[in-house]
C-alpha atoms as a PDB file:
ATOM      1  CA  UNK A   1     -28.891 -19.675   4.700  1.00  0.00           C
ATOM      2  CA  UNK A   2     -27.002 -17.306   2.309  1.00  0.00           C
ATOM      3  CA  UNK A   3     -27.541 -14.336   4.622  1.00  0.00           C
ATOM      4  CA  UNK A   4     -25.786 -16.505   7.195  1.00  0.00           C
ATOM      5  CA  UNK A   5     -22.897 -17.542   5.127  1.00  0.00           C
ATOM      6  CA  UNK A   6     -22.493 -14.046   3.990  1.00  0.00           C
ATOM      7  CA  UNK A   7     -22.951 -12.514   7.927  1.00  0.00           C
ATOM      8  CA  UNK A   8     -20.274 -14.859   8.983  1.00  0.00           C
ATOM      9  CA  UNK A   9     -17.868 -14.314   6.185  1.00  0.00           C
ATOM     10  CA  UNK A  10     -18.324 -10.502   6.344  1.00  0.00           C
ATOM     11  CA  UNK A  11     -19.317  -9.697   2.899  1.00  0.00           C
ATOM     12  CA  UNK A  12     -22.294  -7.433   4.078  1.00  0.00           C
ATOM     13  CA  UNK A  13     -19.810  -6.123   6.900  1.00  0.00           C
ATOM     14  CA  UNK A  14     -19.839  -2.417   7.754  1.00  0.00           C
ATOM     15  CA  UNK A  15     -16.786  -0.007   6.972  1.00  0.00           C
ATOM     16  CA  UNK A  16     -14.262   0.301   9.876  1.00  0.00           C
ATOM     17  CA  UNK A  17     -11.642   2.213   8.044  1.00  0.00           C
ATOM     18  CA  UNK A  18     -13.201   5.319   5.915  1.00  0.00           C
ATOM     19  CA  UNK A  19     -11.438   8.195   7.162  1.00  0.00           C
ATOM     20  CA  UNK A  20      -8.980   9.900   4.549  1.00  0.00           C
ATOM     21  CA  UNK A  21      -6.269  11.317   5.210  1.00  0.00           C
ATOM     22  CA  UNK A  22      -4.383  14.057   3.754  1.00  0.00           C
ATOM     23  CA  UNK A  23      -1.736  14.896   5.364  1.00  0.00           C
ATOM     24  CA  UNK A  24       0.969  14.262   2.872  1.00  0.00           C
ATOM     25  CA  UNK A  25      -0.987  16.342  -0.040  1.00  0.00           C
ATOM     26  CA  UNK A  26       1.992  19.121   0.711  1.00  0.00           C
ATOM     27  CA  UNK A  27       4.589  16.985  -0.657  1.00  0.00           C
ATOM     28  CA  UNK A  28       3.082  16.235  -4.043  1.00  0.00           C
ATOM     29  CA  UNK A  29       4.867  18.359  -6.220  1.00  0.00           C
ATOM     30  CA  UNK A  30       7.522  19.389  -4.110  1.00  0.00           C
ATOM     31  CA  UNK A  31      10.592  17.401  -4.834  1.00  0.00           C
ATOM     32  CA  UNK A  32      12.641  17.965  -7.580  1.00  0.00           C
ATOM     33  CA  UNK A  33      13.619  15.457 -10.842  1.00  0.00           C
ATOM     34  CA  UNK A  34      16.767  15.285  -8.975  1.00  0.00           C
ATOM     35  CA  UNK A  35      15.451  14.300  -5.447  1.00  0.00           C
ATOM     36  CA  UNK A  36      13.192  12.121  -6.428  1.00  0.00           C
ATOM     37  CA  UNK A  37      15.724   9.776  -8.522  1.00  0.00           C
ATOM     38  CA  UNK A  38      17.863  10.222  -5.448  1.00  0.00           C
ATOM     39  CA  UNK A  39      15.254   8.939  -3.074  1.00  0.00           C
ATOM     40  CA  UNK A  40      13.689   6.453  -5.456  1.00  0.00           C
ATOM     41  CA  UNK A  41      17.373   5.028  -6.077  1.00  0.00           C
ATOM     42  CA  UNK A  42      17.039   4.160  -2.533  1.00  0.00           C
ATOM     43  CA  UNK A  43      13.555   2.762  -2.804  1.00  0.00           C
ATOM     44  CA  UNK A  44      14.303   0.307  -5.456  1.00  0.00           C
ATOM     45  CA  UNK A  45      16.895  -2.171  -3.724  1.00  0.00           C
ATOM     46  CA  UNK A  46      14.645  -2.746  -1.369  1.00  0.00           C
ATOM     47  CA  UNK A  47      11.743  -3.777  -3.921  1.00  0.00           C
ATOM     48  CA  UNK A  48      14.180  -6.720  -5.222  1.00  0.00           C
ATOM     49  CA  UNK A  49      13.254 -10.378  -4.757  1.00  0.00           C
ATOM     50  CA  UNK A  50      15.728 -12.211  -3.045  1.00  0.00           C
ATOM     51  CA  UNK A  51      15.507 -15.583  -5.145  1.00  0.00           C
ATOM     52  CA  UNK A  52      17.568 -17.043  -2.849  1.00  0.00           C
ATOM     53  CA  UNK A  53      15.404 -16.752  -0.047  1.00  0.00           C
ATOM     54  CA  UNK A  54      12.559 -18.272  -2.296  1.00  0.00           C
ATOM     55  CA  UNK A  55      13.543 -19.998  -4.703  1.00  0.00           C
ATOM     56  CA  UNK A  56      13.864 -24.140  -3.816  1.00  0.00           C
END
């Protein structure tokens, strides 16, 4: 029964998704202190909660 539950529930399910990728490795290290506080400036307004939206 237990190798039932876990079949259905996929805990002894085989890996779909186990190709890596690399193809942003040639950015690490590339940007300067200065770019990257101008990008993550960006970033960061969009990573706020809008409590309005959640809050009842």
């Amino acid at each position: 029964m237990i190798e039932a539950i876990k079949k259905h529930i996929g805990v002894d399910k085989e890996k779909q998704f186990t190709r890596e990728w690399q193809d942003l490795d040639q950015l690490f290290n590339k940007w300067s202190k200065a770019e990257h506080n101008r990008i993550q400036g960006k970033i960061d307004p969009e990573r706020q909660i809008d409590h309005e939206l959640w809050d009842e």
